[in-house]
Structures are given as C-alpha cells and as structure tokens.
PDB file of N, CA and C in Angstrom:
ATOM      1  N   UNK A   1      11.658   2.024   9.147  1.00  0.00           N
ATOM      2  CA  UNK A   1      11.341   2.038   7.739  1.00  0.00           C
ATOM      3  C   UNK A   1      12.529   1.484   6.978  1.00  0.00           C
ATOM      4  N   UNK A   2      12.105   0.666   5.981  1.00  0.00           N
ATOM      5  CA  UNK A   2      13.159   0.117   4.963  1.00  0.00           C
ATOM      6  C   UNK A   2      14.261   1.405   4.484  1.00  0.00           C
ATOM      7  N   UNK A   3      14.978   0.985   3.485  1.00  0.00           N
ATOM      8  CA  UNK A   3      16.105   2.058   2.781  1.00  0.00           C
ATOM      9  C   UNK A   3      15.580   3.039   2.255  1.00  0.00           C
ATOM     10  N   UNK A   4      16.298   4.388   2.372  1.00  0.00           N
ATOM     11  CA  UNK A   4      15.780   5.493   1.369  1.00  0.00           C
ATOM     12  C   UNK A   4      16.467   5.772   0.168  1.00  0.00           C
ATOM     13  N   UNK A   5      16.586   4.570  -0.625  1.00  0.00           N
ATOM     14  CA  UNK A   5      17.728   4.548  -1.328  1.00  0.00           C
ATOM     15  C   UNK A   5      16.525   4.612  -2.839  1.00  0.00           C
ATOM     16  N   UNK A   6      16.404   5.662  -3.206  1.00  0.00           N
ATOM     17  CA  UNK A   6      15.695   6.222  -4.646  1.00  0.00           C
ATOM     18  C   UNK A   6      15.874   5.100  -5.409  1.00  0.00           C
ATOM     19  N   UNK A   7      14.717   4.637  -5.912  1.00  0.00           N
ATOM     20  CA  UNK A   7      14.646   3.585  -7.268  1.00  0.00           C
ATOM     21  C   UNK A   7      15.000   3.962  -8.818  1.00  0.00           C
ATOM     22  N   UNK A   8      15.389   3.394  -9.305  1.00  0.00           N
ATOM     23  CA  UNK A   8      15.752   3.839 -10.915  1.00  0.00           C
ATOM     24  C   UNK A   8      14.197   3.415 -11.585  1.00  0.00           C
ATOM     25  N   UNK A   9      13.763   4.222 -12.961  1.00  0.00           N
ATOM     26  CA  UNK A   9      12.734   3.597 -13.123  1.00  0.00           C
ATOM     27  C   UNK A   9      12.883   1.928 -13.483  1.00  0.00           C
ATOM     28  N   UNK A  10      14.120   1.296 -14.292  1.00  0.00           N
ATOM     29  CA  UNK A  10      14.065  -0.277 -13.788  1.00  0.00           C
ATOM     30  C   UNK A  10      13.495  -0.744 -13.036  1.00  0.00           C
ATOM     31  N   UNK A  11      13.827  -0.386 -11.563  1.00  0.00           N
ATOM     32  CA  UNK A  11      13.868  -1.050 -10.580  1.00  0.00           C
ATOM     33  C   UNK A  11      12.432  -0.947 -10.067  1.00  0.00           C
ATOM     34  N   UNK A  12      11.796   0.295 -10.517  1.00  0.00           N
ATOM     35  CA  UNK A  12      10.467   0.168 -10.004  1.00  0.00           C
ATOM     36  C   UNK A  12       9.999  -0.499 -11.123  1.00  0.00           C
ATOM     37  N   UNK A  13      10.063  -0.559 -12.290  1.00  0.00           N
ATOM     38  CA  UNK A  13       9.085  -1.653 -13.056  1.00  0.00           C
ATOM     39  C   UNK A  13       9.848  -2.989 -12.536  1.00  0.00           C
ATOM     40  N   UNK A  14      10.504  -3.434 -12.119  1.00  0.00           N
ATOM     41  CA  UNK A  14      10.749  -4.728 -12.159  1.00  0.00           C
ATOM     42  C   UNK A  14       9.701  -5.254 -10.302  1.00  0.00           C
ATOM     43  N   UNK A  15      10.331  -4.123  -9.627  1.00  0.00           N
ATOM     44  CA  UNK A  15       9.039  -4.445  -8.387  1.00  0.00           C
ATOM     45  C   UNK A  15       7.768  -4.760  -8.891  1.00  0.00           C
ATOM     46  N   UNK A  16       6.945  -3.207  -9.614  1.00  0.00           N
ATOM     47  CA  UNK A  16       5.692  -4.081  -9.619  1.00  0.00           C
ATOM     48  C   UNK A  16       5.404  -4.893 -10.723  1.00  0.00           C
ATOM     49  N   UNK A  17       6.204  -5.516 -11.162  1.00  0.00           N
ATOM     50  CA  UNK A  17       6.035  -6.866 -12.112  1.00  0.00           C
ATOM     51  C   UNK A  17       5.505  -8.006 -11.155  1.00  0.00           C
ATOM     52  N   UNK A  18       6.245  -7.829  -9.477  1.00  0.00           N
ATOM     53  CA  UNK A  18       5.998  -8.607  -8.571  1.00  0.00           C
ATOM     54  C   UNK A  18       4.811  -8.427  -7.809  1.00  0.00           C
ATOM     55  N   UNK A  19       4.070  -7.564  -8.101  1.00  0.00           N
ATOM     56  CA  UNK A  19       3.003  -6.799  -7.253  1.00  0.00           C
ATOM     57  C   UNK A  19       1.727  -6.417  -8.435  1.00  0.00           C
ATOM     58  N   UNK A  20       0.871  -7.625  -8.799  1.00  0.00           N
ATOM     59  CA  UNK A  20      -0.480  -7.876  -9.468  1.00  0.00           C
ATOM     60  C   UNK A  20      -1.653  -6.673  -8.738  1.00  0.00           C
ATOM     61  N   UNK A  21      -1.905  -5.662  -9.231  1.00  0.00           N
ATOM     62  CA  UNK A  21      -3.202  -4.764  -9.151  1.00  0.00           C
ATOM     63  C   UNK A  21      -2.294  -3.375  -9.105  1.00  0.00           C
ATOM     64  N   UNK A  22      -1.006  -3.087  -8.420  1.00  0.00           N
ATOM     65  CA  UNK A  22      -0.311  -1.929  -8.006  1.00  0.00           C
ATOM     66  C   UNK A  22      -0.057  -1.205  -9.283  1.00  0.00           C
ATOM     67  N   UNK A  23       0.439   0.243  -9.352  1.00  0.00           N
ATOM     68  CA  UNK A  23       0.630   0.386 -10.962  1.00  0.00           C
ATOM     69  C   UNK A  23       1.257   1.865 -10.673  1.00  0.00           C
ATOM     70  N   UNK A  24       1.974   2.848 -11.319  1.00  0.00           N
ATOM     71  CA  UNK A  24       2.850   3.704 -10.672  1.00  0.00           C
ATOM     72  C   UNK A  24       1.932   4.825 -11.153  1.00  0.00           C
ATOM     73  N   UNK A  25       2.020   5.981 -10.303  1.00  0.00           N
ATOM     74  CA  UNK A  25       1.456   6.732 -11.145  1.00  0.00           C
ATOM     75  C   UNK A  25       2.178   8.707 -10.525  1.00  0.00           C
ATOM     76  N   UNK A  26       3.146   8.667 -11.584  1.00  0.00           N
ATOM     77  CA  UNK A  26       4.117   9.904 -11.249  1.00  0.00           C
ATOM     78  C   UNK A  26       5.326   8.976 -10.400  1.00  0.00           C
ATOM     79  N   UNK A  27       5.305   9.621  -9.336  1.00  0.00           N
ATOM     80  CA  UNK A  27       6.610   9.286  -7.901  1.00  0.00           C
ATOM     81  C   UNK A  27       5.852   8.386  -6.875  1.00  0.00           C
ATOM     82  N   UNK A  28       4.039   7.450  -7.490  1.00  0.00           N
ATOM     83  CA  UNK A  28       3.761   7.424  -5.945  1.00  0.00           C
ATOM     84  C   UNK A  28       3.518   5.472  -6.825  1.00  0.00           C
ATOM     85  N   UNK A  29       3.124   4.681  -6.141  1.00  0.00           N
ATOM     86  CA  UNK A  29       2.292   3.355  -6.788  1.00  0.00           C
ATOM     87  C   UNK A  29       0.517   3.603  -5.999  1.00  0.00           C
ATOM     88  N   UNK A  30       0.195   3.193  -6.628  1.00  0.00           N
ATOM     89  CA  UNK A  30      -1.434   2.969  -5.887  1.00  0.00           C
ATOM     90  C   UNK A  30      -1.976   1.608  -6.293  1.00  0.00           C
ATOM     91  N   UNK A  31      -3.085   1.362  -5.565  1.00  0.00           N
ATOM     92  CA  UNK A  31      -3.897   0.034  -6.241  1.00  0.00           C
ATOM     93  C   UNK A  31      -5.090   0.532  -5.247  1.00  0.00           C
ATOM     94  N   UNK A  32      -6.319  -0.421  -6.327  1.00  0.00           N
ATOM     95  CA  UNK A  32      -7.512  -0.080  -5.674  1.00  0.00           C
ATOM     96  C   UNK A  32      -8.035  -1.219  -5.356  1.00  0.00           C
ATOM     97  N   UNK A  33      -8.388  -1.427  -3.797  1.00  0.00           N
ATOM     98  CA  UNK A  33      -9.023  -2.959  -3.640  1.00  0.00           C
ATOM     99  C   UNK A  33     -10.953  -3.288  -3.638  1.00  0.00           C
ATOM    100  N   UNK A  34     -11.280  -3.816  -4.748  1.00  0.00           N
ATOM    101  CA  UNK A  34     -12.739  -4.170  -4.366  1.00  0.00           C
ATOM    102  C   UNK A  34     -12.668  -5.215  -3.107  1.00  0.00           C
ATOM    103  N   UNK A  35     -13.521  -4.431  -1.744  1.00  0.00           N
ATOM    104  CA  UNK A  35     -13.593  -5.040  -0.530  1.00  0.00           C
ATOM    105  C   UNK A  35     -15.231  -4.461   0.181  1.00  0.00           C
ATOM    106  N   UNK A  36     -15.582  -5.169   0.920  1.00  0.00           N
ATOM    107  CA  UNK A  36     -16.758  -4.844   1.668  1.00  0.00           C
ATOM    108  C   UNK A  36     -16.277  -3.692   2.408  1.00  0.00           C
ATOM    109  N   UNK A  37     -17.641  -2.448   2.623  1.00  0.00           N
ATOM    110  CA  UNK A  37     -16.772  -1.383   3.026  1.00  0.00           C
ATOM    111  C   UNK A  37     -16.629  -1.614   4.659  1.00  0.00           C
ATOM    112  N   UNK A  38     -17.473  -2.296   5.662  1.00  0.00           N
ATOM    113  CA  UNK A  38     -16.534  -2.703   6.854  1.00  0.00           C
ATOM    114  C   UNK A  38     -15.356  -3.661   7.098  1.00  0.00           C
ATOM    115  N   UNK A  39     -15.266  -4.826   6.068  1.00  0.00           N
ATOM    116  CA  UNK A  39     -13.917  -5.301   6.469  1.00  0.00           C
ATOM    117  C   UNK A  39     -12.868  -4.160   5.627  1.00  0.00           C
ATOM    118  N   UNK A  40     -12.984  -3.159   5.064  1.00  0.00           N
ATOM    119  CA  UNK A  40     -12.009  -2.359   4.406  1.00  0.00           C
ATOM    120  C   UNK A  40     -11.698  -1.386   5.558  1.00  0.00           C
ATOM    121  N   UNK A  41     -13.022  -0.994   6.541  1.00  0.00           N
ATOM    122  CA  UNK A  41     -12.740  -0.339   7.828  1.00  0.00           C
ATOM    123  C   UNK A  41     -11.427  -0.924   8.931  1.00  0.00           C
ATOM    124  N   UNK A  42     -11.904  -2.385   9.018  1.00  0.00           N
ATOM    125  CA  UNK A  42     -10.925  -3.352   9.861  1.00  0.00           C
ATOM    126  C   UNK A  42      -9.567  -3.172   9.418  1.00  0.00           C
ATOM    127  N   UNK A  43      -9.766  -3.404   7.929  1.00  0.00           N
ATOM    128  CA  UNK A  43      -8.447  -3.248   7.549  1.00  0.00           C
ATOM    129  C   UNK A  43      -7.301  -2.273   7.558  1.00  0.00           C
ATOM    130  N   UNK A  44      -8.228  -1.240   7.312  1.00  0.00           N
ATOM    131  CA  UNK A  44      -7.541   0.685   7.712  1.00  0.00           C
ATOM    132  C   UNK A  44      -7.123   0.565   9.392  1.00  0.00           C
ATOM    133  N   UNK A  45      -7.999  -0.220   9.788  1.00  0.00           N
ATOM    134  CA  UNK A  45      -7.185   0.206  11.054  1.00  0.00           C
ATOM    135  C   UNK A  45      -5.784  -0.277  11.519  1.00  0.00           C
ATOM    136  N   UNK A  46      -5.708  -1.605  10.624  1.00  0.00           N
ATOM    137  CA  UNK A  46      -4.462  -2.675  10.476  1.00  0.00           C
ATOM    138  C   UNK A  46      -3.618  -2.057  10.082  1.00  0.00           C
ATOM    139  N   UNK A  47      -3.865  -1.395   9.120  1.00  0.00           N
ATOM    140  CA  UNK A  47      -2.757  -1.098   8.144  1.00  0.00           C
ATOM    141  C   UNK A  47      -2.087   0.168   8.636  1.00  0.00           C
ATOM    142  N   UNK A  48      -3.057   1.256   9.575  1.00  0.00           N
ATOM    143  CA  UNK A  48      -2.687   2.465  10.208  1.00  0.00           C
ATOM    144  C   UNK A  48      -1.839   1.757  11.377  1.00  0.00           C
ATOM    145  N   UNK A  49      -1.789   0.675  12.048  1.00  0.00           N
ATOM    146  CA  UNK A  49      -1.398   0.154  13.305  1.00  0.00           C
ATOM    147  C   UNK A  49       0.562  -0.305  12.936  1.00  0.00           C
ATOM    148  N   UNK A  50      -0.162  -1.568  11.526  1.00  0.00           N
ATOM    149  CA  UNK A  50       1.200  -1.584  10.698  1.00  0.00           C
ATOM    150  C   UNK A  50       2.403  -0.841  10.790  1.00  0.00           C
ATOM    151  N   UNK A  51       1.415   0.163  10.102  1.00  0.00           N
ATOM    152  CA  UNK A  51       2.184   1.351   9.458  1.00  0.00           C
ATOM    153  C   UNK A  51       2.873   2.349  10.971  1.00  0.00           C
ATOM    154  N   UNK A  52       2.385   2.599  11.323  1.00  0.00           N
ATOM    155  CA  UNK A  52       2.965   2.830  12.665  1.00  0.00           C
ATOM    156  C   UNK A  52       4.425   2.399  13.281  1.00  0.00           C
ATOM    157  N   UNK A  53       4.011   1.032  12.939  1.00  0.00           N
ATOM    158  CA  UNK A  53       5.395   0.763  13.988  1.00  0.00           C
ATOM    159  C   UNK A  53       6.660   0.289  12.681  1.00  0.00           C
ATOM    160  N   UNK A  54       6.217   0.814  11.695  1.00  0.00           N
ATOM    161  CA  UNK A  54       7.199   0.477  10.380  1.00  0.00           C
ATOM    162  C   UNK A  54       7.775   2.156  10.253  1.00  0.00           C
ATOM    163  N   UNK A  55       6.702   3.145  10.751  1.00  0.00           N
ATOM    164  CA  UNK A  55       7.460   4.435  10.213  1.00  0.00           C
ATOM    165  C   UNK A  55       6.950   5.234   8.815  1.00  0.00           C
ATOM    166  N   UNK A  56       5.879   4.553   8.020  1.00  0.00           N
ATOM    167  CA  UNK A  56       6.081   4.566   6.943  1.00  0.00           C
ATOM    168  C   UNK A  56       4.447   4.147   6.448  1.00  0.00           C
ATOM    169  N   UNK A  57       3.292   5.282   5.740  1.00  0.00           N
ATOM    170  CA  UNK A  57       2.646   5.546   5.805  1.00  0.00           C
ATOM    171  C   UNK A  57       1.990   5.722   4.570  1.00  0.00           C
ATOM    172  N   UNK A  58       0.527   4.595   4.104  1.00  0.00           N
ATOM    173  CA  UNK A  58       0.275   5.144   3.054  1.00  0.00           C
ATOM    174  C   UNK A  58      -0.821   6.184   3.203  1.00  0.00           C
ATOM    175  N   UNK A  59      -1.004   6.751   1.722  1.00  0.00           N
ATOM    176  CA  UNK A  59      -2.434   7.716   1.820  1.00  0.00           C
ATOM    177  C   UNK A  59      -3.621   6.594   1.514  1.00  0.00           C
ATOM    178  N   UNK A  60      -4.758   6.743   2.275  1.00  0.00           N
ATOM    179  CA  UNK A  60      -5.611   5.511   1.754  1.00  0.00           C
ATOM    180  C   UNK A  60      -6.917   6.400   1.679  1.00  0.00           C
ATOM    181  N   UNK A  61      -8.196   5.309   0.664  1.00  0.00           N
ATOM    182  CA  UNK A  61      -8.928   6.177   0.420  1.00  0.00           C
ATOM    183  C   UNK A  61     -10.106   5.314   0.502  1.00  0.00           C
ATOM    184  N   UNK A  62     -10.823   5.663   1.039  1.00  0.00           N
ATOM    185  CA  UNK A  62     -12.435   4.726   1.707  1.00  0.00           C
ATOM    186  C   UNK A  62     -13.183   5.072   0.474  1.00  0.00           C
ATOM    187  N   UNK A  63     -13.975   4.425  -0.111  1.00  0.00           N
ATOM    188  CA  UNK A  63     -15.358   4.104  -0.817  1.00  0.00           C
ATOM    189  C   UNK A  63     -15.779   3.379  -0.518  1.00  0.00           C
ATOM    190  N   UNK A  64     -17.194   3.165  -0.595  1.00  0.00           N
ATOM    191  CA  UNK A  64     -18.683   2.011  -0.516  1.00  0.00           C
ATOM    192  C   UNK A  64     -17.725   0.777  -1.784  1.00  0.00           C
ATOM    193  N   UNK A  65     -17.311  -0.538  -1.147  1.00  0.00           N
ATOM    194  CA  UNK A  65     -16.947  -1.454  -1.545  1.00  0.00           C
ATOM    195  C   UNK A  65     -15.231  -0.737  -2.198  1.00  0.00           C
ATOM    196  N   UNK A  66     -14.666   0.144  -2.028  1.00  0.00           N
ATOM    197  CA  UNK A  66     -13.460   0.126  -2.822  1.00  0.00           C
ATOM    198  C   UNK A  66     -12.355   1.101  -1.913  1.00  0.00           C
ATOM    199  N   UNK A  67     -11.316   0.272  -1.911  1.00  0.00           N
ATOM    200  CA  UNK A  67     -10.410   0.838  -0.977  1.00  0.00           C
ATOM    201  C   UNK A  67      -8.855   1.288  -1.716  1.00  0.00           C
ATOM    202  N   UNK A  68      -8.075   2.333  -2.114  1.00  0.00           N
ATOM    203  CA  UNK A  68      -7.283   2.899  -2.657  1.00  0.00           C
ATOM    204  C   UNK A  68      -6.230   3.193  -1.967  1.00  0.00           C
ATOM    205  N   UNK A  69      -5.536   2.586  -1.991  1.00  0.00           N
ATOM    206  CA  UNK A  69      -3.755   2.613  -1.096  1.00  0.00           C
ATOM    207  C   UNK A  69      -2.515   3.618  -2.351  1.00  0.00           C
ATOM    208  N   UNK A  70      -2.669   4.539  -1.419  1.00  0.00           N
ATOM    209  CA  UNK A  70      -1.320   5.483  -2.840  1.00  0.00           C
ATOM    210  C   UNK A  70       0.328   5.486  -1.636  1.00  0.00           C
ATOM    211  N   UNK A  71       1.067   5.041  -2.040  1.00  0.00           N
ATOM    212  CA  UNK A  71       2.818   4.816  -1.805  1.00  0.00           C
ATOM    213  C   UNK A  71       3.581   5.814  -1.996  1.00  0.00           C
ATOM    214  N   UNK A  72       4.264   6.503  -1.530  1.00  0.00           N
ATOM    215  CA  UNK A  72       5.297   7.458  -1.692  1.00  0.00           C
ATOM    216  C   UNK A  72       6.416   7.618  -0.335  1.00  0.00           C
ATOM    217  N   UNK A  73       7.739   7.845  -0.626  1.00  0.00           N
ATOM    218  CA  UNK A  73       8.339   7.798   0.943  1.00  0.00           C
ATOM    219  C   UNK A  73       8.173   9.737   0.917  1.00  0.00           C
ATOM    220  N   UNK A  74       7.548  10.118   1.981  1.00  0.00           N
ATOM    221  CA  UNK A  74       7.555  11.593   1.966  1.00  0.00           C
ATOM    222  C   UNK A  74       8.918  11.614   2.547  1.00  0.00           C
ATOM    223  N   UNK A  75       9.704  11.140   3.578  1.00  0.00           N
ATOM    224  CA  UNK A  75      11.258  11.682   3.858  1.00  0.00           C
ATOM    225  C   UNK A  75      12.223  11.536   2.524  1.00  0.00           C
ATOM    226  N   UNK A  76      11.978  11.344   1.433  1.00  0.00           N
ATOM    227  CA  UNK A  76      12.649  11.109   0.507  1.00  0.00           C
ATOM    228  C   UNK A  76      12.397  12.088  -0.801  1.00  0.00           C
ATOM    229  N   UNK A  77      11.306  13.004  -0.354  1.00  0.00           N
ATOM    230  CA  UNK A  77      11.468  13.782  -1.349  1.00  0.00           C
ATOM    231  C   UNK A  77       9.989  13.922  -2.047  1.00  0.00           C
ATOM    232  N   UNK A  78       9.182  12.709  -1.712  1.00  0.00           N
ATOM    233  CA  UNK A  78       7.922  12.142  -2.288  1.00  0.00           C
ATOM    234  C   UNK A  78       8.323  11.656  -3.107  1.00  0.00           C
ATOM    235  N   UNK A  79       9.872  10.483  -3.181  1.00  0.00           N
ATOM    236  CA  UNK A  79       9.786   9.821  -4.202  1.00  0.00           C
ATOM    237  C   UNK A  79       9.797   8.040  -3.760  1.00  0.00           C
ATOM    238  N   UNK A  80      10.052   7.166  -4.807  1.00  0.00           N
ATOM    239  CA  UNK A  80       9.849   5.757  -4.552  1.00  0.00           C
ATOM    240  C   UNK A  80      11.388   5.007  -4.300  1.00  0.00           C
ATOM    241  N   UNK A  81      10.788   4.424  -3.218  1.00  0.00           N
ATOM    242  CA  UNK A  81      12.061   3.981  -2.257  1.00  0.00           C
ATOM    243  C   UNK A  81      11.659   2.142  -2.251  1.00  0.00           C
ATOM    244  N   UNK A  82      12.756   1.489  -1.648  1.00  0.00           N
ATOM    245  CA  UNK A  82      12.326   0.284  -1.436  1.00  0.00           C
ATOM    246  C   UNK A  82      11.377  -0.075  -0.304  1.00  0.00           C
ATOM    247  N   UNK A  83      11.229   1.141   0.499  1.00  0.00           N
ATOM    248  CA  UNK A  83      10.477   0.860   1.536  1.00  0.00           C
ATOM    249  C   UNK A  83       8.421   1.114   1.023  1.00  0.00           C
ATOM    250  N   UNK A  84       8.261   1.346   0.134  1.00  0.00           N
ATOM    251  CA  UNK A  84       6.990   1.842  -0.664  1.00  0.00           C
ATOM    252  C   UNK A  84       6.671   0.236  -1.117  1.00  0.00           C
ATOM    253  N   UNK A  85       7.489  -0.347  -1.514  1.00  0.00           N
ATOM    254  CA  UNK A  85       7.183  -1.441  -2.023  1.00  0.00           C
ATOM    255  C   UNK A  85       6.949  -2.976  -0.955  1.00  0.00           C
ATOM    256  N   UNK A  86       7.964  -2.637  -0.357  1.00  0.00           N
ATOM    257  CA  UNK A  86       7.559  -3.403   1.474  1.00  0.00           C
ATOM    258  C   UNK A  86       6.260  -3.178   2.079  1.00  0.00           C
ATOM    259  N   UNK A  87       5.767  -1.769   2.062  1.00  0.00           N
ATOM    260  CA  UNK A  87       4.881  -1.544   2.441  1.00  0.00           C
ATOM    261  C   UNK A  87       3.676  -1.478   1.683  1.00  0.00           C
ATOM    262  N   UNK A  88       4.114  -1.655   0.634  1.00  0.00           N
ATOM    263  CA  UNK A  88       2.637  -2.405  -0.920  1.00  0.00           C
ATOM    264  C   UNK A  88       2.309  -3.978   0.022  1.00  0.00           C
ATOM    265  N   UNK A  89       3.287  -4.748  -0.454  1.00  0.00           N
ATOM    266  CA  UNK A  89       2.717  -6.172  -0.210  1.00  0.00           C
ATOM    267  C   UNK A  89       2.493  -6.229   1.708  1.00  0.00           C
ATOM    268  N   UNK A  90       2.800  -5.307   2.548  1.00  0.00           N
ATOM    269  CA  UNK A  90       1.760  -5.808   3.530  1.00  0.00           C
ATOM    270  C   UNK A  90       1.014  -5.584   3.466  1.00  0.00           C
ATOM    271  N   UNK A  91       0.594  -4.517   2.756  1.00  0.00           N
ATOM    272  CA  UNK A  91      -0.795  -3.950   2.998  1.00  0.00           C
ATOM    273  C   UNK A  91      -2.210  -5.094   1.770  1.00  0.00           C
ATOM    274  N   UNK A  92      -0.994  -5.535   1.183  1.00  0.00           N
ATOM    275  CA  UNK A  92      -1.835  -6.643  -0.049  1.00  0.00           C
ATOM    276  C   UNK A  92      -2.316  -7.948   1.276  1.00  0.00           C
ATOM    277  N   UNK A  93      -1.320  -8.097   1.822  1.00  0.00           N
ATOM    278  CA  UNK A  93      -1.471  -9.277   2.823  1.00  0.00           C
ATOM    279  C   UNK A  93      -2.306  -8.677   4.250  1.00  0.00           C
ATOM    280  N   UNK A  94      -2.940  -7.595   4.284  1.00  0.00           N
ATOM    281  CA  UNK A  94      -3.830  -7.067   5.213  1.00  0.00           C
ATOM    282  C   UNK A  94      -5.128  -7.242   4.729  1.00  0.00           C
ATOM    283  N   UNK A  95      -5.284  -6.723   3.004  1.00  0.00           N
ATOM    284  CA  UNK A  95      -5.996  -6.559   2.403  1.00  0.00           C
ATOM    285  C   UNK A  95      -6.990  -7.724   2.350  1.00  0.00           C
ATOM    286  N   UNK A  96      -6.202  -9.006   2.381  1.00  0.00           N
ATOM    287  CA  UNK A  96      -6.407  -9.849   1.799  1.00  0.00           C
ATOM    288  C   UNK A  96      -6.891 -10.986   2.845  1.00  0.00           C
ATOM    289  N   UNK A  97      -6.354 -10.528   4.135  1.00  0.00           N
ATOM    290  CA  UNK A  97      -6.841 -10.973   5.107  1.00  0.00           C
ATOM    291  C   UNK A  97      -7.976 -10.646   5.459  1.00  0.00           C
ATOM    292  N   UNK A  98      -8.443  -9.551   5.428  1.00  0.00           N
ATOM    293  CA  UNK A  98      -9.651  -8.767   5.922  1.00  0.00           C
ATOM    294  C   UNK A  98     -10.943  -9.225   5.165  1.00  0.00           C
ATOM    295  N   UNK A  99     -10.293  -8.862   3.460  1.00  0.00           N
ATOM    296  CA  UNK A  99     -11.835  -9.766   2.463  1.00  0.00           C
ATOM    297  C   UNK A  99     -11.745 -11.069   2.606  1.00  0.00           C
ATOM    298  N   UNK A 100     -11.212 -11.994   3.917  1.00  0.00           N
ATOM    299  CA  UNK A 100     -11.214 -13.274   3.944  1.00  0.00           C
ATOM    300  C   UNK A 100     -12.572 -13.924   5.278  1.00  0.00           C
ATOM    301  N   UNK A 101     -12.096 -12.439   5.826  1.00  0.00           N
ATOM    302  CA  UNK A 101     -13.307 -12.301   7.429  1.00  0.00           C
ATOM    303  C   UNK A 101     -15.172 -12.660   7.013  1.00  0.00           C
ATOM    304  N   UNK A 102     -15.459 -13.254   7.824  1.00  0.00           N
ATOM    305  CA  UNK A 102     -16.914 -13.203   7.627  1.00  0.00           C
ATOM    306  C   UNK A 102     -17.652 -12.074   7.772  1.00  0.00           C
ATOM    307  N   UNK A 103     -18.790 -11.995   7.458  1.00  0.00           N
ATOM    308  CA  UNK A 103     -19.747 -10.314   7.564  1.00  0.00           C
ATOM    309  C   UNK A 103     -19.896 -10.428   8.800  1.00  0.00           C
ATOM    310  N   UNK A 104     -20.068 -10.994  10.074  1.00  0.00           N
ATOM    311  CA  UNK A 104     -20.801 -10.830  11.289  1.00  0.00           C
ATOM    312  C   UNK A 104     -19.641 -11.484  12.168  1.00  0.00           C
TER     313      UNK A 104
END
C-alpha cells in the first residue's frame, strides 16, 4: 500500500480536482459508477483481485446498473491517505475497462 502519510484538507481537494465523478464525504471519497450490473460484477472481482495485492481495500456497493466505490485507509485511523487516491484512479481505470466489454 502507498504512504500513510494523512492528507491536509488542501491536499485532498487538490487530488480530487484530478479525479472527475469522486467527491469526499467526511474522512472517506466515494463515486458512483452508472455500469451494466454484470460487467460491474467482472469488475468487483478486478478490483477485489487489485486490491489484494496492493493491501488496500475499498467498500463497494452493487446496484441494478450502479456501482459505489467508498475510500478510506482503515490502518490510518479511517482517514485519507495518498494511498485512497491511488486506489480511486485504478479502480476508475477498472471501471472503465469493464463498461468497455461487450454484453456476451
């Protein structure tokens, strides 16, 4: 997992200035992706596989077409680290791969 080095609030608005849909909410970021709900399946499994070998784990949340990624480093306190934000844009670049897949 990236640094556990606590963000100032600066530093987290200046991240997701870089990160289009993400948005903070308390100590955690979330974003919600409109996706088909089996490539959002494919994708959970990516992102659980990811996330795995990074250390570093979001909470995610299944709906019929809508998929909800919430960020927090729990070894840190449940607060926002640089590693929350590493692990935003892969999961944007999982995301994004997956609503790219064909239905069949």
């Amino acid at each position: 997992m990236g640094a556990l080095r606590l963000l100032s609030d600066e530093d987290i608005e200046q991240e997701l200035a870089g990160l289009p849909g993400w948005e903070r909410k308390g100590d955690e970021i979330t974003r919600t992706y409109e996706i088909r709900y089996h490539a959002a399946v494919a994708a959970i499994v990516t992102i659980a596989d990811r996330s795995r070998r990074i250390h570093h784990h979001a909470d995610l949340d299944l709906r019929i077409d809508h998929l909800r990624a919430s960020i927090t480093t729990h070894d840190a306190g449940h607060r926002l680290t640089a590693a929350d934000f590493d692990l935003a844009r892969r999961i944007d670049d999982i995301v994004a791969a997956h609503q790219a897949l064909p239905l069949d």
